[in-house]
PDB file of N, CA and C in Angstrom:
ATOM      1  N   UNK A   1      46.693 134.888  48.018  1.00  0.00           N
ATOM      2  CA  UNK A   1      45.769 134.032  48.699  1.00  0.00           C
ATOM      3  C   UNK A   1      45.794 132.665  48.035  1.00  0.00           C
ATOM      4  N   UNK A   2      45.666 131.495  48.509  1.00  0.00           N
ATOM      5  CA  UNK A   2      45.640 130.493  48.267  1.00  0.00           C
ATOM      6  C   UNK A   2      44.588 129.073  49.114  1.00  0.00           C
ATOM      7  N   UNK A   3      43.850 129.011  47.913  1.00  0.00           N
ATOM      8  CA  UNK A   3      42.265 128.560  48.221  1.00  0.00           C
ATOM      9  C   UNK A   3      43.169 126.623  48.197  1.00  0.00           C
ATOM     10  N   UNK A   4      42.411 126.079  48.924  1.00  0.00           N
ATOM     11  CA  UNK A   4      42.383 123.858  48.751  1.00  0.00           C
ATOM     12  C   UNK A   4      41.692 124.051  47.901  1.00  0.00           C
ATOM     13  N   UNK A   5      41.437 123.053  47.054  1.00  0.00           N
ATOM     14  CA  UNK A   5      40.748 122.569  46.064  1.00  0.00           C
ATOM     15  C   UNK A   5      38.954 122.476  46.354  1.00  0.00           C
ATOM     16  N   UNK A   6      39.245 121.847  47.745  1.00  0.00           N
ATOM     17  CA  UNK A   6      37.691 121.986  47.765  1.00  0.00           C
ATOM     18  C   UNK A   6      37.093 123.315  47.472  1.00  0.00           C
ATOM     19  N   UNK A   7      37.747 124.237  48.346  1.00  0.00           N
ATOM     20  CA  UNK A   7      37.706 125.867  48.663  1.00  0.00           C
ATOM     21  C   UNK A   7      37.268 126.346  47.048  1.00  0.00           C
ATOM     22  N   UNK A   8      38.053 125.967  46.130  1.00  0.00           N
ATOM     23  CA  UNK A   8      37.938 126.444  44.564  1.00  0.00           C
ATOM     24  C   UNK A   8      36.840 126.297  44.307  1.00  0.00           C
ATOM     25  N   UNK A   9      36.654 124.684  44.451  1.00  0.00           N
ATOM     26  CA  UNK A   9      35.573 124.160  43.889  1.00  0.00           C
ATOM     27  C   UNK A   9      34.226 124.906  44.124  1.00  0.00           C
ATOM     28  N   UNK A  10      33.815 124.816  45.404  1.00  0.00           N
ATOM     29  CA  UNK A  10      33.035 125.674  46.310  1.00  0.00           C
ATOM     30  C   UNK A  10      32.353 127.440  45.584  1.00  0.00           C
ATOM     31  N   UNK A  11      33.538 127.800  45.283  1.00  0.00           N
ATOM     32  CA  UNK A  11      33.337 129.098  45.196  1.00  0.00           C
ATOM     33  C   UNK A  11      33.257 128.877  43.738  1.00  0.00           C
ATOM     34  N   UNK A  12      33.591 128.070  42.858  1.00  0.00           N
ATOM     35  CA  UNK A  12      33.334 128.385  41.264  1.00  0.00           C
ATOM     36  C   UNK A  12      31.532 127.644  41.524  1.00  0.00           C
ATOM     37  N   UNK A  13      31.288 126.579  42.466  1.00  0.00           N
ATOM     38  CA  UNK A  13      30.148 126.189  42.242  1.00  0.00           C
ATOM     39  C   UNK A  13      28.714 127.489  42.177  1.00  0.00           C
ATOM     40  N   UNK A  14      29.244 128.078  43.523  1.00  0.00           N
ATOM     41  CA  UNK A  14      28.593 129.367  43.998  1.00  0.00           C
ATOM     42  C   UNK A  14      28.400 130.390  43.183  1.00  0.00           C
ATOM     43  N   UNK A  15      29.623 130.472  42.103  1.00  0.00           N
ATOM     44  CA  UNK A  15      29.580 131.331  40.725  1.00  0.00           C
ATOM     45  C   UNK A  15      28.447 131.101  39.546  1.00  0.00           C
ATOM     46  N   UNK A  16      28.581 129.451  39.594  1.00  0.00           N
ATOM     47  CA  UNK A  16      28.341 129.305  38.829  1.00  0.00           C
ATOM     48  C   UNK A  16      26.415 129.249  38.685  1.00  0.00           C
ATOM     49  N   UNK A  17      25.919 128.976  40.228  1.00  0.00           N
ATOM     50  CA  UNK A  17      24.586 128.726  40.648  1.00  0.00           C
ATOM     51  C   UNK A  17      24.531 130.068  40.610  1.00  0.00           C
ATOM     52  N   UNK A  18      25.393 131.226  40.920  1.00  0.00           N
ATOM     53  CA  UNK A  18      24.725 132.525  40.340  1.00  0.00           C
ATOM     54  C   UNK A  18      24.466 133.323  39.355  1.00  0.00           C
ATOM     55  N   UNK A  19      25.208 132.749  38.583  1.00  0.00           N
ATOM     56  CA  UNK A  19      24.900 132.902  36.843  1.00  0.00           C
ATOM     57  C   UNK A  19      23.668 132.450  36.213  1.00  0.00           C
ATOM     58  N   UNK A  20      23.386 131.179  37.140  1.00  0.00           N
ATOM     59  CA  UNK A  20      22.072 130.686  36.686  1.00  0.00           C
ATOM     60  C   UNK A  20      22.184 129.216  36.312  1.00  0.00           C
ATOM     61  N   UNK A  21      23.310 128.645  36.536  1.00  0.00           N
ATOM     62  CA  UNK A  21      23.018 126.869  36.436  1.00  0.00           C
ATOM     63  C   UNK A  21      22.471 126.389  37.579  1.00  0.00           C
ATOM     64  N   UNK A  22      21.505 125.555  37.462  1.00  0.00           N
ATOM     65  CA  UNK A  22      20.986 124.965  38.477  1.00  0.00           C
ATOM     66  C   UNK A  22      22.281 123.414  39.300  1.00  0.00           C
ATOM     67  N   UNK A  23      21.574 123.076  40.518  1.00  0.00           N
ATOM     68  CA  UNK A  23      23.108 122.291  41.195  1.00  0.00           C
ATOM     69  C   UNK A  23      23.673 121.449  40.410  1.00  0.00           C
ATOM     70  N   UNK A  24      23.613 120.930  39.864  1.00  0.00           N
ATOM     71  CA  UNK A  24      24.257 119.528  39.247  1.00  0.00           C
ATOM     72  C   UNK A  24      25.144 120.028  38.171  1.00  0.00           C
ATOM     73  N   UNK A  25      24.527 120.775  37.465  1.00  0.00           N
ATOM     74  CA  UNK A  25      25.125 121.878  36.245  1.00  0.00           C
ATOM     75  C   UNK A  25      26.766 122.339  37.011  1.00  0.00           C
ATOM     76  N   UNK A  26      26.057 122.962  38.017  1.00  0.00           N
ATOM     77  CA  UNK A  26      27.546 123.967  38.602  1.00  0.00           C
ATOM     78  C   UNK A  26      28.294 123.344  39.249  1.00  0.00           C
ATOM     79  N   UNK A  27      28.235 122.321  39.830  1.00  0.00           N
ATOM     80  CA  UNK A  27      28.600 121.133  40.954  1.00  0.00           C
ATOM     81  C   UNK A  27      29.695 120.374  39.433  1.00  0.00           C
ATOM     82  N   UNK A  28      29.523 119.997  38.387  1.00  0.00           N
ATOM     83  CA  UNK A  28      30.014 119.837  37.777  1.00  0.00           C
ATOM     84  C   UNK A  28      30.721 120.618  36.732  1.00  0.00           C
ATOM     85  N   UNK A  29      30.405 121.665  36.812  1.00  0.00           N
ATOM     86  CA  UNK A  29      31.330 122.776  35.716  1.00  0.00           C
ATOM     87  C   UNK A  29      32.356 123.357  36.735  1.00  0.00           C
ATOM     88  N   UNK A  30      32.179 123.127  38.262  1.00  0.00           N
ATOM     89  CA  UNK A  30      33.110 123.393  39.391  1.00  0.00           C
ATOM     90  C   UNK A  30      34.094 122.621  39.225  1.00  0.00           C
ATOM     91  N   UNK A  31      33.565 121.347  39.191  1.00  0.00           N
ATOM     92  CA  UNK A  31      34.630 120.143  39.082  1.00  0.00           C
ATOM     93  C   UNK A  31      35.644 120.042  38.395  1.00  0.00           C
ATOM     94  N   UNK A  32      35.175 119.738  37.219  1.00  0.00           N
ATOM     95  CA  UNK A  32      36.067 119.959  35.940  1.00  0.00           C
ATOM     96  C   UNK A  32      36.923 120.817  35.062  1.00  0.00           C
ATOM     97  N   UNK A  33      36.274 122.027  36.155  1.00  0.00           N
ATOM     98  CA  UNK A  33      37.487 123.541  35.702  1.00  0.00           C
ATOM     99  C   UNK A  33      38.371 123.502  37.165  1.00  0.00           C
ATOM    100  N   UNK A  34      38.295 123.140  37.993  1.00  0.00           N
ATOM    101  CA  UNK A  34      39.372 122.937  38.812  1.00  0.00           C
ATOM    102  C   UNK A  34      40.061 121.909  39.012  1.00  0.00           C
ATOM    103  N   UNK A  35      39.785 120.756  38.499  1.00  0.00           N
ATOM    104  CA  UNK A  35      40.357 119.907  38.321  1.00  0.00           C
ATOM    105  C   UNK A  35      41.303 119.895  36.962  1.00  0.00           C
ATOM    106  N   UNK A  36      40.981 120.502  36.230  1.00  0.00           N
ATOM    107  CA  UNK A  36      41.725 120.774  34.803  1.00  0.00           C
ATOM    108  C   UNK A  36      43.038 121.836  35.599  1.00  0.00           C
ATOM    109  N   UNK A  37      42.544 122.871  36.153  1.00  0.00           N
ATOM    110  CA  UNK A  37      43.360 124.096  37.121  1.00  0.00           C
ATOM    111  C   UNK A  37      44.582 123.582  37.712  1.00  0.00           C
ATOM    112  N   UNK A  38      43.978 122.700  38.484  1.00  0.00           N
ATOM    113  CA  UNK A  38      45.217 121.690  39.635  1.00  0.00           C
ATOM    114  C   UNK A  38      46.065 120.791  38.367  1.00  0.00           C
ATOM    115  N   UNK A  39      45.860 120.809  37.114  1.00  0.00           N
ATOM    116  CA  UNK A  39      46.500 119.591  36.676  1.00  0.00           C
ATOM    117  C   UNK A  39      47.524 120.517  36.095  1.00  0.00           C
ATOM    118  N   UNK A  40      47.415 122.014  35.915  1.00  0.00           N
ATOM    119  CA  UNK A  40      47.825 122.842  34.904  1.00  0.00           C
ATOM    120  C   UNK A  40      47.536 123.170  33.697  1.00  0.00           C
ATOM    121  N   UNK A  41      46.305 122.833  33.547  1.00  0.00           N
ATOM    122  CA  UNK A  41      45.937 123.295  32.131  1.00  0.00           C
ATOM    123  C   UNK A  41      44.964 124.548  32.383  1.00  0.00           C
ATOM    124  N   UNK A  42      45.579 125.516  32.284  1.00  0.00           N
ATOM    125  CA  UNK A  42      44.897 126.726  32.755  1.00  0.00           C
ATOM    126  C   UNK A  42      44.365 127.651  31.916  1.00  0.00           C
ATOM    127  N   UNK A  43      44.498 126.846  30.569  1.00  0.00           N
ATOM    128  CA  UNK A  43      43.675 127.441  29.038  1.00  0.00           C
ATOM    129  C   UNK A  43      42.121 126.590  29.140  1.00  0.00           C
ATOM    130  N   UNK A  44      41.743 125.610  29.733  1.00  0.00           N
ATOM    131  CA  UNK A  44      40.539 125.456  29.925  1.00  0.00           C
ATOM    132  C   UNK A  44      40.164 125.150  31.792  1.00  0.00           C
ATOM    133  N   UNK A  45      40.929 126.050  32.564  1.00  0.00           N
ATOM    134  CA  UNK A  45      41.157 126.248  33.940  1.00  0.00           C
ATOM    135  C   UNK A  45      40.116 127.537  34.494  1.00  0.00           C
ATOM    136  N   UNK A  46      40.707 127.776  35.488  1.00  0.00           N
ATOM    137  CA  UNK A  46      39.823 129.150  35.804  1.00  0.00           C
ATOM    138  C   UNK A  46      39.852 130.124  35.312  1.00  0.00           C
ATOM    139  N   UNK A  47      40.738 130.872  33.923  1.00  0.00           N
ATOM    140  CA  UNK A  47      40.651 131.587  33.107  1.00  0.00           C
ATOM    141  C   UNK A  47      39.562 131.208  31.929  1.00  0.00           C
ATOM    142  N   UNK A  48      38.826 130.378  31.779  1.00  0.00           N
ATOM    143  CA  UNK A  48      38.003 129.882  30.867  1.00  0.00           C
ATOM    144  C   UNK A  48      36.428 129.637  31.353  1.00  0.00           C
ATOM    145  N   UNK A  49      36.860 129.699  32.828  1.00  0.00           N
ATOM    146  CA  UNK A  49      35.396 129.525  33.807  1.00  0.00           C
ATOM    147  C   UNK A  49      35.134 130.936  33.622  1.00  0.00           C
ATOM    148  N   UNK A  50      34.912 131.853  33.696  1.00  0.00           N
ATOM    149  CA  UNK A  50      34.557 133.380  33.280  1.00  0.00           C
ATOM    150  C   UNK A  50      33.970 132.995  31.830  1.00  0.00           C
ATOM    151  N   UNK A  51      34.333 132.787  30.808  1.00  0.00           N
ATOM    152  CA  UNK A  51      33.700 132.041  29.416  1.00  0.00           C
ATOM    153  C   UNK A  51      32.476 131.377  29.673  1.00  0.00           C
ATOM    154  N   UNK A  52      32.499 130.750  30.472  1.00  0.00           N
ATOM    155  CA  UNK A  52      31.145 129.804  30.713  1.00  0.00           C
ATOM    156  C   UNK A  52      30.158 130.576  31.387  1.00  0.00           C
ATOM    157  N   UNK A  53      30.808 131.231  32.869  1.00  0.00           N
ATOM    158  CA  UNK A  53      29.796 132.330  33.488  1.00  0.00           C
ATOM    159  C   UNK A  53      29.166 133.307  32.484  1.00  0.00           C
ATOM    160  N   UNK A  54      29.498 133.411  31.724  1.00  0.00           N
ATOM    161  CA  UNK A  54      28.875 134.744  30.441  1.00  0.00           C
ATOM    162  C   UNK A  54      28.193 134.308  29.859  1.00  0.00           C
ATOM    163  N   UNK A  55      28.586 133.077  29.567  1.00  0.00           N
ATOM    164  CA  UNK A  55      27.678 132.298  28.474  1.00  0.00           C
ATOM    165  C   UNK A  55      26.119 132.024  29.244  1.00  0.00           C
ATOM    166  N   UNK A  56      26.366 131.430  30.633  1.00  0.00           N
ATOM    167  CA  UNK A  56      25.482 130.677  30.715  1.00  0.00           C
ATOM    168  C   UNK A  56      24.612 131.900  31.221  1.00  0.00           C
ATOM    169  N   UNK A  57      24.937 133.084  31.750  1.00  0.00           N
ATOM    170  CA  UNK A  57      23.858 134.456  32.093  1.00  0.00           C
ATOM    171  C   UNK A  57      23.605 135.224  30.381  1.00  0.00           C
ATOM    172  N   UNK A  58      23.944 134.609  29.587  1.00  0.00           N
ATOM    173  CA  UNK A  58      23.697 135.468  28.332  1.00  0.00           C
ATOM    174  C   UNK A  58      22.759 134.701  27.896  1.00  0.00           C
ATOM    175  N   UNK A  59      22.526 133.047  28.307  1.00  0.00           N
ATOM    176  CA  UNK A  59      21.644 132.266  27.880  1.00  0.00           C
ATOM    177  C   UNK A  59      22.427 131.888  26.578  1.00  0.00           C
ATOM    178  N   UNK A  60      23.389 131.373  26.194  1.00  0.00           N
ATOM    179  CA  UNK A  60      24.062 130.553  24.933  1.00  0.00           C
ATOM    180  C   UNK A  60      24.242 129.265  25.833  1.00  0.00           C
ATOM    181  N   UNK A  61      24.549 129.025  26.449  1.00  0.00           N
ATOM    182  CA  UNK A  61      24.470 127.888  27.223  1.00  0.00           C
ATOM    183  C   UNK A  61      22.956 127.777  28.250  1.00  0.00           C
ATOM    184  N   UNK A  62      22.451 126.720  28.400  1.00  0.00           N
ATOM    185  CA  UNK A  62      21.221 126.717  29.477  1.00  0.00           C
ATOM    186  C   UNK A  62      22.127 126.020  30.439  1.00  0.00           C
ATOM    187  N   UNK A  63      22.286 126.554  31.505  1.00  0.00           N
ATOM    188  CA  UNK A  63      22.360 126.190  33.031  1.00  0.00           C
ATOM    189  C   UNK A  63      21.586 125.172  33.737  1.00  0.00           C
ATOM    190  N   UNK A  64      20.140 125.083  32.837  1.00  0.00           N
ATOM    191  CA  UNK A  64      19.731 124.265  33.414  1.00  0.00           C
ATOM    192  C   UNK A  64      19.266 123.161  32.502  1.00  0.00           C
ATOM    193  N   UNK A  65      20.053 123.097  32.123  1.00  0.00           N
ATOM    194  CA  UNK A  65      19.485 121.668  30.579  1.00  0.00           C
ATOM    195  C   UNK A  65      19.888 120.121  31.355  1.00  0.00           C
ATOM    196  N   UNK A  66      19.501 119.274  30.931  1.00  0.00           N
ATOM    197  CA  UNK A  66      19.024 118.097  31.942  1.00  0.00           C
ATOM    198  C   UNK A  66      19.662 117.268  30.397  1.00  0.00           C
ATOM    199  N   UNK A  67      20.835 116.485  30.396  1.00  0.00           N
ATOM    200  CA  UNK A  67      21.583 115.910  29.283  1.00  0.00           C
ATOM    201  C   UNK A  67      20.901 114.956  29.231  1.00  0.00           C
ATOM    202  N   UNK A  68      20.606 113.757  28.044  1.00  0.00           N
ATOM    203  CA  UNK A  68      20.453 113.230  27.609  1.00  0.00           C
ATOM    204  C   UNK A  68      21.202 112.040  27.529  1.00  0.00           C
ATOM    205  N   UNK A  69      21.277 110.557  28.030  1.00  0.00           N
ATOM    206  CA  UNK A  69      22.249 109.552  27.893  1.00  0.00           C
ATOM    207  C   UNK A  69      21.467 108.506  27.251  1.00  0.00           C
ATOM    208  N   UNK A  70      22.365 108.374  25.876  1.00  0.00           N
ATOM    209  CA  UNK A  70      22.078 106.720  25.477  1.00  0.00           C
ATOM    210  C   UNK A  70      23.049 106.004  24.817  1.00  0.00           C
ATOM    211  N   UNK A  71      22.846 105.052  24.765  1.00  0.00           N
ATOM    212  CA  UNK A  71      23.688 103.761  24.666  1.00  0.00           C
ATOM    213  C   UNK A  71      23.402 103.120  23.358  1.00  0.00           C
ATOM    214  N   UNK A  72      23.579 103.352  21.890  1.00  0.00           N
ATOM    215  CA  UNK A  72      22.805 102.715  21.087  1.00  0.00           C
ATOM    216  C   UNK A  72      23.496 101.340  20.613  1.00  0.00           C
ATOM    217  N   UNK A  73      24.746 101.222  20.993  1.00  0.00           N
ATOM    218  CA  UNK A  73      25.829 100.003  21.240  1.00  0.00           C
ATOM    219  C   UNK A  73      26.312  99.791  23.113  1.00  0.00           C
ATOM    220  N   UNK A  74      26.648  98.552  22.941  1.00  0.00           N
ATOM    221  CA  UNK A  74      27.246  98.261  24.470  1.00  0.00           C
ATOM    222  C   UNK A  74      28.610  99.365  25.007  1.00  0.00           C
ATOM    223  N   UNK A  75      29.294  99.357  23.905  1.00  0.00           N
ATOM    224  CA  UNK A  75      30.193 100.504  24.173  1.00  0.00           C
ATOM    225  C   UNK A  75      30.699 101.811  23.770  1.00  0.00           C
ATOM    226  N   UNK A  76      29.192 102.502  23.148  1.00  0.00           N
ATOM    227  CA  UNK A  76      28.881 103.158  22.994  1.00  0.00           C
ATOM    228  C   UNK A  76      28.077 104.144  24.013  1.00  0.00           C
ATOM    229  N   UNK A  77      28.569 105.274  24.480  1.00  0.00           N
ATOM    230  CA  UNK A  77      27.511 106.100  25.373  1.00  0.00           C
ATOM    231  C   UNK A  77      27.584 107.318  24.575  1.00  0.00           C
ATOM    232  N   UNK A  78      26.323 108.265  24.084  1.00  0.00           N
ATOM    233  CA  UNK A  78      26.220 109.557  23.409  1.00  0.00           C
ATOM    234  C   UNK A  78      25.500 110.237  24.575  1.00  0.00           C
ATOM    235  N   UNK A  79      25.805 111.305  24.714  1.00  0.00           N
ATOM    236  CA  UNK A  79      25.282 112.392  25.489  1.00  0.00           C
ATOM    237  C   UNK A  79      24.874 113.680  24.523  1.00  0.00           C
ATOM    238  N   UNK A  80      23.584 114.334  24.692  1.00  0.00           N
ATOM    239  CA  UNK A  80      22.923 115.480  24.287  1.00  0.00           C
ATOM    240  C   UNK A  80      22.824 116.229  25.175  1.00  0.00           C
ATOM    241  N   UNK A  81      23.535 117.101  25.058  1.00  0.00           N
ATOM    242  CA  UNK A  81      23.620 118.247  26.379  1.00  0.00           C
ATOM    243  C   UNK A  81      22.641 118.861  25.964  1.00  0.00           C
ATOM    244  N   UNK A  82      21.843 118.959  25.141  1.00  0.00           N
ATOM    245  CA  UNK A  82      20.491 119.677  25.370  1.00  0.00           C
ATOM    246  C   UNK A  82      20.511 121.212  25.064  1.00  0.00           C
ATOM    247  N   UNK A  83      21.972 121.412  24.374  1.00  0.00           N
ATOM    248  CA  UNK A  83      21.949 123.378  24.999  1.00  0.00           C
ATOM    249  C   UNK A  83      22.808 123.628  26.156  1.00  0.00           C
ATOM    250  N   UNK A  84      23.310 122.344  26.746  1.00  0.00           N
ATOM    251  CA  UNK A  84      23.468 123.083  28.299  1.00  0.00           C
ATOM    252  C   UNK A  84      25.596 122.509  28.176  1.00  0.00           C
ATOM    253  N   UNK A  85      25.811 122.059  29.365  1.00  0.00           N
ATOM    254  CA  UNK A  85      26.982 121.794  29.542  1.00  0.00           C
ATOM    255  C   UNK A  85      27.215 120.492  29.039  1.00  0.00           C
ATOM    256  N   UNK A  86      28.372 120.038  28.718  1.00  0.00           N
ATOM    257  CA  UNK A  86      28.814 118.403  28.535  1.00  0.00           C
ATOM    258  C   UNK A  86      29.419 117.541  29.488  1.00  0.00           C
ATOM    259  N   UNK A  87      30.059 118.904  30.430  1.00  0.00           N
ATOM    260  CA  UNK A  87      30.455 118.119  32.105  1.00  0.00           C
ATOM    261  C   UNK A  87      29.292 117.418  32.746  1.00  0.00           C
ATOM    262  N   UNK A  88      28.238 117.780  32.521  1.00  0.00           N
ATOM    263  CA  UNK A  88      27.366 117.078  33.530  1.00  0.00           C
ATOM    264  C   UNK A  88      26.859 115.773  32.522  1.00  0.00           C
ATOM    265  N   UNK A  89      26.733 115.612  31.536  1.00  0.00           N
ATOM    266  CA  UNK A  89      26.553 114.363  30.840  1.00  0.00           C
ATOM    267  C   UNK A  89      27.363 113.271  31.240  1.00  0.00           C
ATOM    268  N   UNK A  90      29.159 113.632  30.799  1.00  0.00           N
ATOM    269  CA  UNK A  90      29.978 113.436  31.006  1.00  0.00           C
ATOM    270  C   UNK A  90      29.893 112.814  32.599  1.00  0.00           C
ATOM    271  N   UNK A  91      29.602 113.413  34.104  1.00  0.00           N
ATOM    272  CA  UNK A  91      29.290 112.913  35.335  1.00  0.00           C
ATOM    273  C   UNK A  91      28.797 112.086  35.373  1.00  0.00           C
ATOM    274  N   UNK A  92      27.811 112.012  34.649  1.00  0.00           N
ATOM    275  CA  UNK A  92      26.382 111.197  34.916  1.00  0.00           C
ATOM    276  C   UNK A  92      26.943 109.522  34.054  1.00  0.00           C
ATOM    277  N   UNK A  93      27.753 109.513  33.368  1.00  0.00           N
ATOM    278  CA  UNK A  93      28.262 108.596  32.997  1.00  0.00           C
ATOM    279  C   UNK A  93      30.021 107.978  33.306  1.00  0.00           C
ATOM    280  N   UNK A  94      30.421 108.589  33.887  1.00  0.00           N
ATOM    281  CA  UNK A  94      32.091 108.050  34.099  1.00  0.00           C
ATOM    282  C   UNK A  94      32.192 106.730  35.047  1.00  0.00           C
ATOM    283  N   UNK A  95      31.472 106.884  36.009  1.00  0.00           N
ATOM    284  CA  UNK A  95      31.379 105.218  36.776  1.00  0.00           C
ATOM    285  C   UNK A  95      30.926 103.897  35.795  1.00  0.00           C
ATOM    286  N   UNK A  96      29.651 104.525  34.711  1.00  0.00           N
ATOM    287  CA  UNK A  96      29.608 103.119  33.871  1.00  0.00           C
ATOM    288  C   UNK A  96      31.160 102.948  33.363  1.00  0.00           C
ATOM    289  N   UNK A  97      31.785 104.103  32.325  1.00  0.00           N
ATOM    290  CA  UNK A  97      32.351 103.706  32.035  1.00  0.00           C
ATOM    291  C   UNK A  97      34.167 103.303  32.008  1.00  0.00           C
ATOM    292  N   UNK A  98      33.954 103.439  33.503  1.00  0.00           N
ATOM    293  CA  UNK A  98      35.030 103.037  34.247  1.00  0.00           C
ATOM    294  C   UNK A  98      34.951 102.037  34.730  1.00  0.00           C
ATOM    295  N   UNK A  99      33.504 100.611  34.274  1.00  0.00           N
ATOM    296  CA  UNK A  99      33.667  99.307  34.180  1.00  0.00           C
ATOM    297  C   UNK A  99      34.139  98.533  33.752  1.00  0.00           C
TER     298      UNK A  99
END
């Protein structure tokens, strides 16, 4: 069988909101493990998304942790994932710093 990318995405998001990350969490841990997948790096691909699903229903990761962004220099951005993921920090900042 052979899923599009969106299709991946989709269904790791769906995984991942059932493990227990809330949307933004899984919407971005979707992203970035299939996008790593499609590039070929399949040591932090969808063989590594199962790692995260465990984690985040075992509670070592929070699913729903709300990251933290600051700037304590101009080109400086730190993110505190809070406990939770670093993809979604990471989201929440790539347009700044792709200025």
């Amino acid at each position: 069988m052979q899923l599009s990318l969106d299709q991946a995405t989709g269904l790791c998001r769906m995984a991942a909101l059932g493990a227990g990350a809330n949307e933004e969490n899984a919407q971005s841990l979707a992203a970035s493990i299939v996008a790593a997948e499609a590039e070929g790096l399949t040591s932090v691909g969808l063989t590594h998304f199962i790692d995260y699903l465990e984690a985040i229903e075992a509670g070592r990761i929070d699913g729903n942790a709300d990251p933290v962004i600051t700037r304590p220099a101009l080109a400086v951005y730190l993110s505190d994932a809070r406990g939770g993921l670093a993809h979604t920090g990471f989201d929440r900042t790539i347009e700044d710093l792709a200025k």
